[in-house]
C-alpha atoms as a PDB file:
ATOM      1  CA  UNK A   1       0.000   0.000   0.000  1.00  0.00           C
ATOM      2  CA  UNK A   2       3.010   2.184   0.790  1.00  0.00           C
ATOM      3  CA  UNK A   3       4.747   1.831  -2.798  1.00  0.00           C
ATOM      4  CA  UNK A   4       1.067   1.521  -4.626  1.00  0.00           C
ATOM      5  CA  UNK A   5      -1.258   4.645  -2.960  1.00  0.00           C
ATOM      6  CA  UNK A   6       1.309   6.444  -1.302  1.00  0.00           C
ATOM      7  CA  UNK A   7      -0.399   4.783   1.968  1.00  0.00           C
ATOM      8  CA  UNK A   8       1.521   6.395   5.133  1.00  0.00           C
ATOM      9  CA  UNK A   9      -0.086   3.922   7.389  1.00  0.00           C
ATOM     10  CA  UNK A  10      -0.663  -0.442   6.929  1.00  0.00           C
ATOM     11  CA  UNK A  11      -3.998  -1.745   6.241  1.00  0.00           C
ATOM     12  CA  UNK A  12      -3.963  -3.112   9.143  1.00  0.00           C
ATOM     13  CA  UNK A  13      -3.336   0.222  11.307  1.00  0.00           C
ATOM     14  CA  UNK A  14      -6.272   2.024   9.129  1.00  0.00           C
ATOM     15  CA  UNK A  15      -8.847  -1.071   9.832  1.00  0.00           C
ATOM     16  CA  UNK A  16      -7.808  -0.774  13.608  1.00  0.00           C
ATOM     17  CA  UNK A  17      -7.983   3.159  13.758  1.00  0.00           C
ATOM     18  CA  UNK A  18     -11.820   2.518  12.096  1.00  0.00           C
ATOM     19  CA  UNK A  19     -12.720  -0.243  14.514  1.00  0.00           C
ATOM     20  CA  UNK A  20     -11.734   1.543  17.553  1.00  0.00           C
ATOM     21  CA  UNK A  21     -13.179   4.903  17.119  1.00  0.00           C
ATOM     22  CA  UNK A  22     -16.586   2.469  15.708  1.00  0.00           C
ATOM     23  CA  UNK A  23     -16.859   0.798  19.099  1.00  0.00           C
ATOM     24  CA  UNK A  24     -18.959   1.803  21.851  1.00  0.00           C
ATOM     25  CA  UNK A  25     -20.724   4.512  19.175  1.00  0.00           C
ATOM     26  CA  UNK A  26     -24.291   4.312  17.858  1.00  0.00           C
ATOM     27  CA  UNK A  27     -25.645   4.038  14.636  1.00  0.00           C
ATOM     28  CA  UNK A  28     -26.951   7.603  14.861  1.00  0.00           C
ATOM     29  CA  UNK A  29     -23.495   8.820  15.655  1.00  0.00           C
ATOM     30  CA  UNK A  30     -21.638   6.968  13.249  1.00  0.00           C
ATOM     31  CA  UNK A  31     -23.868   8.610  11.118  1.00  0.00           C
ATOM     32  CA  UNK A  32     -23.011  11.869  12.217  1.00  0.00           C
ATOM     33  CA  UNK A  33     -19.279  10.722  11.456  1.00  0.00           C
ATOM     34  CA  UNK A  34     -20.103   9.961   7.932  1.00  0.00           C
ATOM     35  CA  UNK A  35     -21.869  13.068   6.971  1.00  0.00           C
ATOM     36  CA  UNK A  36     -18.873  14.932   8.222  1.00  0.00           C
ATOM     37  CA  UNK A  37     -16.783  12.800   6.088  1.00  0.00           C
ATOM     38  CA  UNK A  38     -19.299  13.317   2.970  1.00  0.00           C
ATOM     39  CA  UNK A  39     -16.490  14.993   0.219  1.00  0.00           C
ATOM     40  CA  UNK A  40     -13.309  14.692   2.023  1.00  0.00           C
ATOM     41  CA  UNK A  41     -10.619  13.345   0.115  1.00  0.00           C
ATOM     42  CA  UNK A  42      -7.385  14.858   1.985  1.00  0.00           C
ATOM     43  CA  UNK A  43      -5.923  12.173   4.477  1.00  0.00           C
ATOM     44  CA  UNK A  44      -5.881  15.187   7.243  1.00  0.00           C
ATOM     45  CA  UNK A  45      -9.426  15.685   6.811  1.00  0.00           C
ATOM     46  CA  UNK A  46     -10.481  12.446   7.076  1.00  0.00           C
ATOM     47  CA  UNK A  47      -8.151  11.896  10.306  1.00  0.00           C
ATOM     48  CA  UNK A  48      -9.842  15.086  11.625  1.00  0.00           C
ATOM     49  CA  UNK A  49     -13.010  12.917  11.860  1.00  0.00           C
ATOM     50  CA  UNK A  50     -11.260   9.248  12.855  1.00  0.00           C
ATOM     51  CA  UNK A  51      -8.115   9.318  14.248  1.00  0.00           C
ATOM     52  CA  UNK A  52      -5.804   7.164  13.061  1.00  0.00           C
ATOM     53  CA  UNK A  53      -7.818   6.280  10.165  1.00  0.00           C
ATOM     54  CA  UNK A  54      -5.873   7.751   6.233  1.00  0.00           C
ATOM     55  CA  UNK A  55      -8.599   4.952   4.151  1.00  0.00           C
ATOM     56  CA  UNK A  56      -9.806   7.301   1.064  1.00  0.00           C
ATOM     57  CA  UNK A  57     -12.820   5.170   1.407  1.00  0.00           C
ATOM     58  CA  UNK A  58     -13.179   5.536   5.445  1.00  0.00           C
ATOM     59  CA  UNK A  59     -16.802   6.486   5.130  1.00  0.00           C
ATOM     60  CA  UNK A  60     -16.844   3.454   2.996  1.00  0.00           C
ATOM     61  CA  UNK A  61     -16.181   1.420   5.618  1.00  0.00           C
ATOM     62  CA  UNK A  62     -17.772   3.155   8.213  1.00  0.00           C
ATOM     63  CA  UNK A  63     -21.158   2.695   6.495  1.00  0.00           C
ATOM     64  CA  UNK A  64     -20.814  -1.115   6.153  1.00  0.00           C
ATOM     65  CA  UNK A  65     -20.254  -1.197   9.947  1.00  0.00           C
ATOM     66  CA  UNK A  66     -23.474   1.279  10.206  1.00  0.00           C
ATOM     67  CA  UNK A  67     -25.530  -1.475   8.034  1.00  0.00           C
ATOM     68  CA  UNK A  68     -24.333  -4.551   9.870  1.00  0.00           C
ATOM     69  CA  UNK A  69     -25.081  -2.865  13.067  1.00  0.00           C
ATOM     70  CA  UNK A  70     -28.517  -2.164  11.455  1.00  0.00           C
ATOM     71  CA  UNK A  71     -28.743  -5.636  10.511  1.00  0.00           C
ATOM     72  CA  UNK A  72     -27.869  -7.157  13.597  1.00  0.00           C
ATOM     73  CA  UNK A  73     -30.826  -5.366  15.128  1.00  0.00           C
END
């Protein structure tokens, strides 16, 4: 990821960074967390919203946790 998308953190560090600031939240505020991220490209922005986290597709993946939590209901 480093040599491919100029990735300055492993998978496996941005996948953490999501799942940590995910738990404990609730669907309404991880919500919240994806309209702020709604448009953000820039890796600072998007680490303004989930520490840790430099995914382009963040939201992405913050969305499929919002619909498996919705599932799971």
């Amino acid at each position: 990821m480093k040599k491919e998308a100029k990735a300055t953190h492993t998978w496996q560090e941005n996948a953490d960074a999501i799942n940590d600031f995910a738990k404990g939240k609730t669907i309404a505020q991880l919500e919240a967390a994806t309209k702020e991220l709604d448009g953000k490209t820039k890796k600072s922005d998007i680490t303004d919203v989930v520490s840790g986290a430099t995914f382009a597709d963040t939201d992405g993946y913050l969305k499929s946790i919002i619909d498996a939590a919705k599932l799971a209901k």
